[in-house]
Protein backbone atom coordinates (compact mmCIF):
# COMPACT_ATOMS: atom_id res chain seq x y z
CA UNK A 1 2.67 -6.52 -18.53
CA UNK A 2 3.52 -8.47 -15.33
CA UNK A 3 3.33 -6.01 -12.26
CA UNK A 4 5.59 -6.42 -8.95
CA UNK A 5 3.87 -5.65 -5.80
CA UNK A 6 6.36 -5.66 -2.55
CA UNK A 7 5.19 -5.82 0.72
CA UNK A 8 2.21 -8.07 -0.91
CA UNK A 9 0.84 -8.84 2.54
CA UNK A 10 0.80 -5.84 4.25
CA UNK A 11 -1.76 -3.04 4.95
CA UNK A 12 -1.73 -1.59 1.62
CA UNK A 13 0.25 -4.46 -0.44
CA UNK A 14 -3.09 -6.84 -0.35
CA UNK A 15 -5.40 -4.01 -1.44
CA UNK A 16 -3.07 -3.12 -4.37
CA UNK A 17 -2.68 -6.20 -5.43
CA UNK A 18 -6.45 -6.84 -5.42
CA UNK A 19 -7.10 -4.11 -7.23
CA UNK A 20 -4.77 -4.54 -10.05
CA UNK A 21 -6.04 -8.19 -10.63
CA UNK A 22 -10.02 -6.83 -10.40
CA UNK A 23 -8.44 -4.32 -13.54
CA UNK A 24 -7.19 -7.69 -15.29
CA UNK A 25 -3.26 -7.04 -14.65
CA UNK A 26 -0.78 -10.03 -14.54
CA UNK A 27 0.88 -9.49 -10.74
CA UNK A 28 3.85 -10.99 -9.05
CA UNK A 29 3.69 -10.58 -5.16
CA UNK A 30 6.84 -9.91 -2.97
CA UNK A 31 7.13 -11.15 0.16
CA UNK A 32 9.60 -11.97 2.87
CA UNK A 33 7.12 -15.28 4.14
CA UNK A 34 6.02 -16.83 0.96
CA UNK A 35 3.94 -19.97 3.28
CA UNK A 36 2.04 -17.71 4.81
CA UNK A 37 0.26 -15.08 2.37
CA UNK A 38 -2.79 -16.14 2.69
CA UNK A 39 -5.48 -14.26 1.32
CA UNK A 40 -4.42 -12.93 -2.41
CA UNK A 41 -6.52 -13.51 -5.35
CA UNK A 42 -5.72 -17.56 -6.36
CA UNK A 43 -3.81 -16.74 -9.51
CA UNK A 44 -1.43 -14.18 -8.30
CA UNK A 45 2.21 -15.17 -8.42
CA UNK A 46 3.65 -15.23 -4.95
CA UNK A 47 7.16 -15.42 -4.48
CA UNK A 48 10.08 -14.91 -1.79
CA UNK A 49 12.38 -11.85 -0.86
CA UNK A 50 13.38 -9.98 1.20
CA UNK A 51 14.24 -6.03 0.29
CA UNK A 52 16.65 -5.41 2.60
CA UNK A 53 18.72 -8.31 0.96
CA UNK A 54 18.39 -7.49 -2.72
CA UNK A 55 20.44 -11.27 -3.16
CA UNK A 56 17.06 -13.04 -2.88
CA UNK A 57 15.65 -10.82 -5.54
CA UNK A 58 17.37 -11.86 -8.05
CA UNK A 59 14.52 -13.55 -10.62
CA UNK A 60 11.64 -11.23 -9.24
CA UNK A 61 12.16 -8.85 -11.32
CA UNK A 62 11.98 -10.97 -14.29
CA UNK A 63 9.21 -10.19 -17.23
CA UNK A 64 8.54 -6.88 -14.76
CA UNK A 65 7.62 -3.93 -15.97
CA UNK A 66 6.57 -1.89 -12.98
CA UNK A 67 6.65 -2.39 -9.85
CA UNK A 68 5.23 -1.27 -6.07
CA UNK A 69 8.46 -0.58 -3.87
CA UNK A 70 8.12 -0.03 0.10
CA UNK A 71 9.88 2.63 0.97
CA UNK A 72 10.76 1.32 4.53
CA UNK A 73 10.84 -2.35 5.94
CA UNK A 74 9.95 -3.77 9.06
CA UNK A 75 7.55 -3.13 12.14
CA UNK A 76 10.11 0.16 13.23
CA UNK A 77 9.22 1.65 9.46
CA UNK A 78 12.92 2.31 8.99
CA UNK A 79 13.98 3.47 5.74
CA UNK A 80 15.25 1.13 3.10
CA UNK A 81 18.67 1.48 2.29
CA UNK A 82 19.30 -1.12 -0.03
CA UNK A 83 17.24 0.81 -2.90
CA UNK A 84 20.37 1.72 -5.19
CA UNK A 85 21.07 -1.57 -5.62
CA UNK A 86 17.57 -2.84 -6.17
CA UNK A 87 16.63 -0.07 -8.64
CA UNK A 88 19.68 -1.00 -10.63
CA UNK A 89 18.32 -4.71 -10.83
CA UNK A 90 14.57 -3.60 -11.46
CA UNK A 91 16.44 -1.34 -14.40
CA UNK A 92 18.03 -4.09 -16.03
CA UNK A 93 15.37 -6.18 -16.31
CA UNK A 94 13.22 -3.96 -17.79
CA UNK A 95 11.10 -2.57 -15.20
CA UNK A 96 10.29 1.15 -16.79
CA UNK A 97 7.61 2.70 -14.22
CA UNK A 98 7.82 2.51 -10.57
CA UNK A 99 5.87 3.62 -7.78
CA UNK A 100 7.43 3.89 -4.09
CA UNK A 101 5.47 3.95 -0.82
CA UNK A 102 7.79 7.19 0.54
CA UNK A 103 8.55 7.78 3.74
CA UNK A 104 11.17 10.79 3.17
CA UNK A 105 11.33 12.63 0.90
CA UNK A 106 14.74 13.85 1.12
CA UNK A 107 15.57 10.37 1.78
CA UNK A 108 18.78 8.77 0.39
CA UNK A 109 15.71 5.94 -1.34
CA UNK A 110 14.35 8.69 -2.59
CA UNK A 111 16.97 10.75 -4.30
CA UNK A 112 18.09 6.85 -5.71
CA UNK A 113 14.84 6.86 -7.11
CA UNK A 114 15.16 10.27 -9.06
CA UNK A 115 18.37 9.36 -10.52
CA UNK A 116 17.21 5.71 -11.39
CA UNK A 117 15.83 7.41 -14.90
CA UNK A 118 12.62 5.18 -14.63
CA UNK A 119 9.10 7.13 -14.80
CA UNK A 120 8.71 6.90 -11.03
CA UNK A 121 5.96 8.32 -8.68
CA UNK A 122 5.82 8.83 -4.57
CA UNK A 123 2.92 8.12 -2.83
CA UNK A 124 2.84 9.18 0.42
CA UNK A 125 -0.23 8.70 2.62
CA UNK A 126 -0.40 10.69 5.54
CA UNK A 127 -2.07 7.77 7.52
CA UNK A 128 -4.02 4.87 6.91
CA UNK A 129 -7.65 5.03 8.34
CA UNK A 130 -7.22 1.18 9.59
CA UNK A 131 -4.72 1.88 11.86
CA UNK A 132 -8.00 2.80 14.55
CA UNK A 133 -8.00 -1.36 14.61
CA UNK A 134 -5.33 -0.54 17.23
CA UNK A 135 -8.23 -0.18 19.14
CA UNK A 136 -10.41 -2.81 18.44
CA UNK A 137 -10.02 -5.20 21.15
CA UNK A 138 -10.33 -2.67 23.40
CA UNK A 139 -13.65 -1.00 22.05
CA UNK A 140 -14.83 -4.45 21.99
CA UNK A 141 -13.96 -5.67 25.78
CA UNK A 142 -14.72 -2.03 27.66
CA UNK A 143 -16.19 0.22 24.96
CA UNK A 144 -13.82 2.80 25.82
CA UNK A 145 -10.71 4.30 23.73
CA UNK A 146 -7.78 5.96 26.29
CA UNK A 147 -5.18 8.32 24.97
CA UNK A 148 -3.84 11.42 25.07
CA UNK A 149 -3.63 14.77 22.96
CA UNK A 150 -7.20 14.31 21.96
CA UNK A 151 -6.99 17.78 19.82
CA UNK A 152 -4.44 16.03 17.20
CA UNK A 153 -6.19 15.73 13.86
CA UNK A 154 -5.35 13.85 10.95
CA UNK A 155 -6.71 13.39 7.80
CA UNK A 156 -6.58 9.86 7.44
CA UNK A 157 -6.88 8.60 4.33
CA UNK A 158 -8.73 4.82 3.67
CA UNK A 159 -6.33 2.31 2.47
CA UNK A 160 -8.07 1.13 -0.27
CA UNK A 161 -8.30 4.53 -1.81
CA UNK A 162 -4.31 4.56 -1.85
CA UNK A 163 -4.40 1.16 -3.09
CA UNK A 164 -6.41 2.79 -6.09
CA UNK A 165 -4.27 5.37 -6.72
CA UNK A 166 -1.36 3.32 -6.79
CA UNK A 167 -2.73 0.71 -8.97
CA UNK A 168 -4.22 3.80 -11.25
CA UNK A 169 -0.57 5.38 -11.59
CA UNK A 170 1.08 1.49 -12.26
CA UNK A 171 -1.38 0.95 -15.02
CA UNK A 172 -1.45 4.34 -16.69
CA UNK A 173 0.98 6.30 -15.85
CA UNK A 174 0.41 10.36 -16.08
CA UNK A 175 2.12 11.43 -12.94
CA UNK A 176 5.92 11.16 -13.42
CA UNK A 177 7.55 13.08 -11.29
CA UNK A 178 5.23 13.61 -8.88
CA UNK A 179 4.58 12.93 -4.96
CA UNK A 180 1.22 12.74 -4.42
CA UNK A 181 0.54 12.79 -0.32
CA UNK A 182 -3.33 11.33 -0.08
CA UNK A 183 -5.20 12.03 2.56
CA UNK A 184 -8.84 11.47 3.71
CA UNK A 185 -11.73 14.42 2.93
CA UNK A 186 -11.78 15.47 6.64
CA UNK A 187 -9.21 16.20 9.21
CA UNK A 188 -10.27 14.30 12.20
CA UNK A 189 -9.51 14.05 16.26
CA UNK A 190 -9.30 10.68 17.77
CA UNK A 191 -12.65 11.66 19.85
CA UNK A 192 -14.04 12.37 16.26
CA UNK A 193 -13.42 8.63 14.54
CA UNK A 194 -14.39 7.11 17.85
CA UNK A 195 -17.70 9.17 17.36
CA UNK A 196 -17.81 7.50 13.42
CA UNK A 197 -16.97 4.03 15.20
CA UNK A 198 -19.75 4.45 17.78
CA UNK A 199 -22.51 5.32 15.15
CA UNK A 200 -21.30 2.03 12.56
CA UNK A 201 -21.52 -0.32 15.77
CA UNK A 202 -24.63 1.41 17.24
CA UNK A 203 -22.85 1.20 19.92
CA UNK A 204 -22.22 3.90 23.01
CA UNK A 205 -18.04 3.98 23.15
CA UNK A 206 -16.66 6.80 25.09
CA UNK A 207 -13.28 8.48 24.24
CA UNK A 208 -10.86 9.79 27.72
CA UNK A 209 -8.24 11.78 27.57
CA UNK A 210 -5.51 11.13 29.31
CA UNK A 211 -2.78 13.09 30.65
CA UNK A 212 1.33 12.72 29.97
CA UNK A 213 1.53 10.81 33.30
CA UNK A 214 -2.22 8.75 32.96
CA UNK A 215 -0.91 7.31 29.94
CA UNK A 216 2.40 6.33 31.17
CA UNK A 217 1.23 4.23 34.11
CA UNK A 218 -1.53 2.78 31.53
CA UNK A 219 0.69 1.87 28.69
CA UNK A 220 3.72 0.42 31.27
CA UNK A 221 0.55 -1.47 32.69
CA UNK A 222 0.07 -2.85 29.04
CA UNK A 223 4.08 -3.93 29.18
CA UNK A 224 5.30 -0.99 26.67
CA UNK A 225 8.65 -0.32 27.05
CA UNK A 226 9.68 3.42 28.52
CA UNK A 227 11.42 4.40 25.28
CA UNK A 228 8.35 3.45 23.27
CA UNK A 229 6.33 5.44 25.62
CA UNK A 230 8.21 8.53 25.65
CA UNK A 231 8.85 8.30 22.06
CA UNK A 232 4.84 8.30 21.62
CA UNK A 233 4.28 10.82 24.11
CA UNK A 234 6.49 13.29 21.82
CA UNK A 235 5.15 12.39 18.38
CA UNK A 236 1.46 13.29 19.89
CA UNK A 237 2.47 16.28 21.46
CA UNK A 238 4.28 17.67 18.35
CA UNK A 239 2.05 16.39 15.71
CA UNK A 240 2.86 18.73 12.24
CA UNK A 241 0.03 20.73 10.81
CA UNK A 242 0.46 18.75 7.61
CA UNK A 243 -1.01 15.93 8.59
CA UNK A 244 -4.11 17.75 9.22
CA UNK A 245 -4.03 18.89 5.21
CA UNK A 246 -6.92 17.48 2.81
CA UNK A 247 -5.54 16.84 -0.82
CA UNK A 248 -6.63 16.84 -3.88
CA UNK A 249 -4.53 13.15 -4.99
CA UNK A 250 -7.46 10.63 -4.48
CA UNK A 251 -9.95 12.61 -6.65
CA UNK A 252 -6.92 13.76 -9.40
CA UNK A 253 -5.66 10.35 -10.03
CA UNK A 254 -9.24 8.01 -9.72
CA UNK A 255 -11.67 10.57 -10.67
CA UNK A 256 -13.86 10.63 -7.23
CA UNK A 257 -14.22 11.94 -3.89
CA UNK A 258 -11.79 9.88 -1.24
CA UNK A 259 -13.98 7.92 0.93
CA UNK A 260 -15.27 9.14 4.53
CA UNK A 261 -13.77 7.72 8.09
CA UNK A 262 -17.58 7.02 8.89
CA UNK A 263 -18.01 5.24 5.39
CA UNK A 264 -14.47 2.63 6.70
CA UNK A 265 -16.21 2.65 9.97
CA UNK A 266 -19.37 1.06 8.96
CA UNK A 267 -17.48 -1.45 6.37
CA UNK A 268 -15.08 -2.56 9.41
CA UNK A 269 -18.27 -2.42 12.37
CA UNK A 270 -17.84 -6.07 13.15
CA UNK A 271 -14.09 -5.38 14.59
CA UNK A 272 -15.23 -3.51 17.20
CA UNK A 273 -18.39 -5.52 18.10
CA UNK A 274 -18.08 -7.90 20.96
């Protein structure tokens, strides 16, 4: 069967579609900037659309039978609204399984996606281990990583473990129904994956803390804007307890232990090396 991937270019898109092609699967990858996906397997089908205008999807779905769906589009994550009308075109094409990168899930995608009647499946990561890239450029010009709330903890979960588990559900099905939130085996402070970072590089990079007001005058110094500050400043300071929470998904659906922050660390060490 011919699997869709959208969002074929993106943090978890790429891995997803890797991995289904390494398990011999015929895939079709969405994106919004056809030109420019660079860096999928040679005989994957690339092709244009954009979700948000489900007008330009109209042959994608063609030959489908399941597909990846983002739950949100664009840099701001917002939620996709236009999913009635593209899980009424994925329906009558053929598509019969479905899994959907959720955001919310009370969302109005969401409860589309429950009365779509396809065999459908949330995955909802609770954070992606490579978003500490953010700090690459900076561990690799002063060795140092700046920011507040150094007690949050999250248990970050390696991207190419949820690629797995996607591509695991897509191909064989067995969790209908389900939301599956995959996390990382540890819940970790940002002091803590600096630590991991530190030992891959063999490298000495401290961690500061800053305070409310430190980081303000160092992030308006960077050129953030003040609603993108404050907006930061409260998510870190009211960080839930769930995104601290360890699963059981990664292991359930693939059959092994998720892999380790220090085990991404030391397959990503030349990012933060000078």
């Amino acid at each position: 069967m011919t699997i869709l991937v959208t969002g074929a270019t993106g943090t978890l898109g790429r891995h997803v579609v890797g991995r289904l092609r390494r398990t011999g699967q015929t895939v079709r990858a969405l994106t919004r900037a056809p030109a420019g996906a660079t860096g999928l397997p040679h005989d994957v089908e690339v092709v244009g659309g954009d979700l948000t205008k489900p007008q330009t999807l109209a042959t994608a779905f063609d030959g489908v039978r399941a597909v990846h769906l983002l739950g949100a589009t664009g840099h701001d994550h917002a939620p996709l609204r236009t999913g009635p009308q593209i899980l009424t075109m994925a329906a009558e094409a053929g598509v019969r399984r479905l899994t959907v990168l959720s955001v919310d899930e009370d969302g109005e995608l969401e409860q589309a996606v429950r009365d779509s009647g396809l065999e459908w499946t949330f995955i909802r990561p609770i954070d992606f281990m490579s978003n500490a890239l953010g700090w690459a450029e900076t561990i690799r010009s002063t060795a140092e990583v700046r920011e507040p709330y150094a007690n949050r903890r999250t248990a970050s979960a390696d991207e190419t473990d949820v690629a797995e588990v996607v591509a695991t559900v897509l191909t064989g099905g067995g969790h209908a129904g389900r939301s599956l939130v995959v996390s990382g085996p540890e819940a970790l402070t940002p002091a803590d994956k600096v630590s991991a970072i530190a030992a891959a590089t063999g490298r000495e990079i401290r961690f500061t803390e800053l305070t409310d007001d430190q980081a303000r005058r160092q992030w308006r110094a960077e050129g953030w804007p003040e609603e993108g500050i404050e907006f930061m400043l409260h998510m870190w300071a009211n960080v839930p307890g769930t995104v601290a929470r360890v699963t059981s998904s990664v292991e359930e659906v693939i059959g092994r232990p998720p892999r380790t922050f220090a085990q991404w660390a030391a397959a990503h060490a030349e990012a933060f090396r000078p």
